[in-house]
Protein backbone atom coordinates (compact mmCIF):
# COMPACT_ATOMS: atom_id res chain seq x y z
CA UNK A 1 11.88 -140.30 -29.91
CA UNK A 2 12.71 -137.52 -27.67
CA UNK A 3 10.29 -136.20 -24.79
CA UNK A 4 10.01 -132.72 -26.67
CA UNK A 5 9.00 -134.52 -29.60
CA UNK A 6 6.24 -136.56 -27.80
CA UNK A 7 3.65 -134.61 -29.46
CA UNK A 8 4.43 -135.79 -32.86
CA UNK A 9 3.24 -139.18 -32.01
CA UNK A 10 0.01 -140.54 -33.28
CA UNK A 11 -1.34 -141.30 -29.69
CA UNK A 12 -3.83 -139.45 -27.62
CA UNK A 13 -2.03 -140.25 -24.16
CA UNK A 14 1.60 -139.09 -25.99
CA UNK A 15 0.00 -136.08 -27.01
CA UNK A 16 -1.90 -135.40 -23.68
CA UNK A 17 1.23 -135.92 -21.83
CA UNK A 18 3.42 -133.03 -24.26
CA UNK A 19 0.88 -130.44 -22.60
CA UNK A 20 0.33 -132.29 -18.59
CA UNK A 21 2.89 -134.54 -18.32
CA UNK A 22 6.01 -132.54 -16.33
CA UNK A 23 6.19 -133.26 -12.71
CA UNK A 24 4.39 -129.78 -11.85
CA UNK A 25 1.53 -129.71 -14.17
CA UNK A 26 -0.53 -131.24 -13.34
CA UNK A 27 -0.26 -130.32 -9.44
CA UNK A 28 -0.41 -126.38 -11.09
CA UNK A 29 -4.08 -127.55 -12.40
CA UNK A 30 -5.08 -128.67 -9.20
CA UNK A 31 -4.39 -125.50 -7.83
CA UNK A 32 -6.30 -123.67 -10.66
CA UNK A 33 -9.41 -125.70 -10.09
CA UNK A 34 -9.05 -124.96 -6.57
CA UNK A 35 -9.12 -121.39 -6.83
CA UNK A 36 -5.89 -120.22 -6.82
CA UNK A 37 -5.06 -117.72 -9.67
CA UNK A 38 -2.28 -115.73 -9.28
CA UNK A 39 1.56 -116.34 -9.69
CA UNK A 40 2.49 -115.95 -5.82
CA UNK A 41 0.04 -118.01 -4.44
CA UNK A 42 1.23 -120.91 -6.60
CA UNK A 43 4.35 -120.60 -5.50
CA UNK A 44 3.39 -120.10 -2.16
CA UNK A 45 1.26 -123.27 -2.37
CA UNK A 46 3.45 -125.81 -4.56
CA UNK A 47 6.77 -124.54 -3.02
CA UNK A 48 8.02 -124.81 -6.73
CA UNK A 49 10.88 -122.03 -8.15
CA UNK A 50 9.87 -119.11 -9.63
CA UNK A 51 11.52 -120.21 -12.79
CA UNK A 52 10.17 -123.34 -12.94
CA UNK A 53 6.41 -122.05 -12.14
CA UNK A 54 7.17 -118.89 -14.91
CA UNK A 55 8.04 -121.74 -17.25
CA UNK A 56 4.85 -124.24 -16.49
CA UNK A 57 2.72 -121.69 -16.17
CA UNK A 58 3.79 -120.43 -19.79
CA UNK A 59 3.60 -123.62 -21.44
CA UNK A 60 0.15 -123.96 -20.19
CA UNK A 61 -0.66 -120.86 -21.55
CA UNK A 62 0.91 -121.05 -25.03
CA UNK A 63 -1.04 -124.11 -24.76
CA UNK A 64 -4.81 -123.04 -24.42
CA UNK A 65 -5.07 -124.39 -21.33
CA UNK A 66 -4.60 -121.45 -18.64
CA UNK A 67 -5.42 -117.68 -19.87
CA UNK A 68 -3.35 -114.67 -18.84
CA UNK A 69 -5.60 -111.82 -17.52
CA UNK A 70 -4.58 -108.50 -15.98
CA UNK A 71 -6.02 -107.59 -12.73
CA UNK A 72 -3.91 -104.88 -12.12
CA UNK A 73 -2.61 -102.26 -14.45
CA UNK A 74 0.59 -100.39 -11.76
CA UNK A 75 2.35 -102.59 -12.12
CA UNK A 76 1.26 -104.68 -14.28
CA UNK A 77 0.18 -108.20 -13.25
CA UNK A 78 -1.69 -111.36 -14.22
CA UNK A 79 -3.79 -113.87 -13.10
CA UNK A 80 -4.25 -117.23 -14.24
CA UNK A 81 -7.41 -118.50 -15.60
CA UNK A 82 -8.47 -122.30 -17.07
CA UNK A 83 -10.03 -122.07 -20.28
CA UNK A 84 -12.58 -123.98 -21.81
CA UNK A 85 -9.34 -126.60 -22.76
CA UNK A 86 -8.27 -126.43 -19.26
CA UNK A 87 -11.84 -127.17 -17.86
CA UNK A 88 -11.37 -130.13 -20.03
CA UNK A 89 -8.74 -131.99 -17.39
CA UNK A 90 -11.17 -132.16 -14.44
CA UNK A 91 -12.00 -135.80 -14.78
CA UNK A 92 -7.86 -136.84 -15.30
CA UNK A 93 -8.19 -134.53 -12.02
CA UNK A 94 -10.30 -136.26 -10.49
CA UNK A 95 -9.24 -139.68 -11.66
CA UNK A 96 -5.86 -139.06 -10.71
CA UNK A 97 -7.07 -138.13 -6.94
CA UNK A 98 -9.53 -141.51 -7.25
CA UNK A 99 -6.39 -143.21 -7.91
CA UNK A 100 -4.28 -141.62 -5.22
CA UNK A 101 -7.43 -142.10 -2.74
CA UNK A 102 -7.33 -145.87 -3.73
CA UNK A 103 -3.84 -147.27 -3.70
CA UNK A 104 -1.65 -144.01 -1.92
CA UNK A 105 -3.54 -143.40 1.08
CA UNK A 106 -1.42 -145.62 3.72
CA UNK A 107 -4.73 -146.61 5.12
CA UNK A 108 -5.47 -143.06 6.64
CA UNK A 109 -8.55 -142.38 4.04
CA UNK A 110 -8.50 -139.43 1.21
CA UNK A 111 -6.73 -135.96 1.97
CA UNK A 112 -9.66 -134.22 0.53
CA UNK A 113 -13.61 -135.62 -0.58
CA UNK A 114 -15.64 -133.99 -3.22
CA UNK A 115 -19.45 -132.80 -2.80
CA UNK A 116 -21.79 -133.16 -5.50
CA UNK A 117 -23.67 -129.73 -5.36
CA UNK A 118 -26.74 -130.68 -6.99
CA UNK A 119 -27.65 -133.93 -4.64
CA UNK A 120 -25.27 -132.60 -1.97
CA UNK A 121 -23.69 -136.28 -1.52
CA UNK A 122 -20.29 -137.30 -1.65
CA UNK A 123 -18.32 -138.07 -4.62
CA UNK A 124 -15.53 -139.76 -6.74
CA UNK A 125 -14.99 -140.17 -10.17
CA UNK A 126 -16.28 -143.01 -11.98
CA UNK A 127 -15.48 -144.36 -15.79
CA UNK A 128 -18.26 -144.85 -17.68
CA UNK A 129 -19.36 -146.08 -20.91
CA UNK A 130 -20.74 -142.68 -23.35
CA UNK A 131 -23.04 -145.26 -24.80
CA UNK A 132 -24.89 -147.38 -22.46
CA UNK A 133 -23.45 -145.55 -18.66
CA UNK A 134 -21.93 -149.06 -17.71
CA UNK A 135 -18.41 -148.85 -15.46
CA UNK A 136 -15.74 -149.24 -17.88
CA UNK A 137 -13.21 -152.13 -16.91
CA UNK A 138 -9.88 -152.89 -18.49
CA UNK A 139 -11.11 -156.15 -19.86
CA UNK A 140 -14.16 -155.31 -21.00
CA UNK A 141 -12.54 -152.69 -23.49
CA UNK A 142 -11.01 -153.21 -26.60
CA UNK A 143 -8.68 -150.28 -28.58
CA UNK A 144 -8.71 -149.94 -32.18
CA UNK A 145 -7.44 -148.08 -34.54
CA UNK A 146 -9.14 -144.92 -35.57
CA UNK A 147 -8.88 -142.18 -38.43
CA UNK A 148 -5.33 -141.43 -37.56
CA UNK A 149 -3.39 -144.89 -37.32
CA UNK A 150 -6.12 -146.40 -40.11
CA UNK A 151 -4.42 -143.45 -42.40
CA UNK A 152 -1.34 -144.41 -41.23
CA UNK A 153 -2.33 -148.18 -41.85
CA UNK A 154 -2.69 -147.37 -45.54
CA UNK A 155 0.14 -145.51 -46.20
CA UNK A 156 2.04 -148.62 -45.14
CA UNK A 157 -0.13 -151.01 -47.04
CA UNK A 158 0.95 -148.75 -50.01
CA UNK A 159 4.79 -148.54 -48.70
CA UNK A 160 4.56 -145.67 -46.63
CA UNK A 161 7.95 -145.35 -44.09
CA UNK A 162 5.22 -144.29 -41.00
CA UNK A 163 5.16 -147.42 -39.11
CA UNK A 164 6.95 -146.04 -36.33
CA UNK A 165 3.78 -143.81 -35.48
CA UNK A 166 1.77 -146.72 -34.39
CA UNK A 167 2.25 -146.97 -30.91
CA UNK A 168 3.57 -150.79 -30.19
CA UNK A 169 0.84 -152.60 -28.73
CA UNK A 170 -1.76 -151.42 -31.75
CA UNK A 171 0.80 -152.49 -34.35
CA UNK A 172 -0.94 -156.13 -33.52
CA UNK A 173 -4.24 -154.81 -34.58
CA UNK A 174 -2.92 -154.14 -38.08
């Protein structure tokens, strides 16, 4: 499968990564959530081509997750705003830098913490269980198929051609 086909696939992370997944996304996101809205100032702060920022910042766009607003009318120019969708990445944010803090850090500590405003301590992001707000660990958690691959599933058990839309490691589970 090709990259710009990615999105086809029947897997969350496949699909995630057709919207976040080039080199600059995600580091274009960071930027958002750290206040930085308009075109120049991304460039300015990523160091990134104007091209290749136009083209990111487009894709995000076209993809719900940044908004194009005007702020001035001669000449006309835009700022970038996260949407609701956009708003959505802050914990792969945050994981990401919890990651980066953890094994990238050369020993020196984090580049940047993160204040909790309510209880005004410091912060990092920590995966938790929706159900019962235990730490989730790799071990402890089991995929399985849902209502995508079980409908793919059938269609095989009935002699469907769609077995190459199970990613490879679920294929087991069938």
């Amino acid at each position: 499968m090709r990259w710009d086909e990615i999105d086809k696939q029947a897997c969350s992370v496949a699909r995630s990564l057709s919207v976040v997944g080039e080199r600059w996304t995600m580091l274009i996101i960071r930027d958002a959530f750290l206040g930085t809205r308009r075109f120049d100032q991304f460039q300015s702060n990523l160091g990134i081509t104007r091209h290749r920022l136009s083209e990111r910042l487009g894709k995000l766009v076209e993809a719900g997750v940044l908004v194009k607003v005007p702020y001035n009318d001669r000449p006309l120019r835009y700022e970038y705003r996260l949407t609701r969708k956009g708003l959505g990445l802050y914990p792969v944010l945050m994981s990401l830098a919890r990651w980066g803090d953890e094994w990238m850090d050369k020993g020196e500590g984090p580049p940047m913490e993160y204040v909790h405003q309510r209880c005004g301590n410091k912060t990092h992001a920590v995966l938790t269980c929706s159900e019962c707000n235990e730490p989730l660990r790799p071990e402890e958690v089991t995929p399985q198929l849902g209502p995508v691959l079980l409908k793919v599933a059938e269609e095989l058990r009935r002699g469907g051609e769609a077995f190459d839309e199970i990613p490879p490691l679920l294929r087991r589970s069938m």
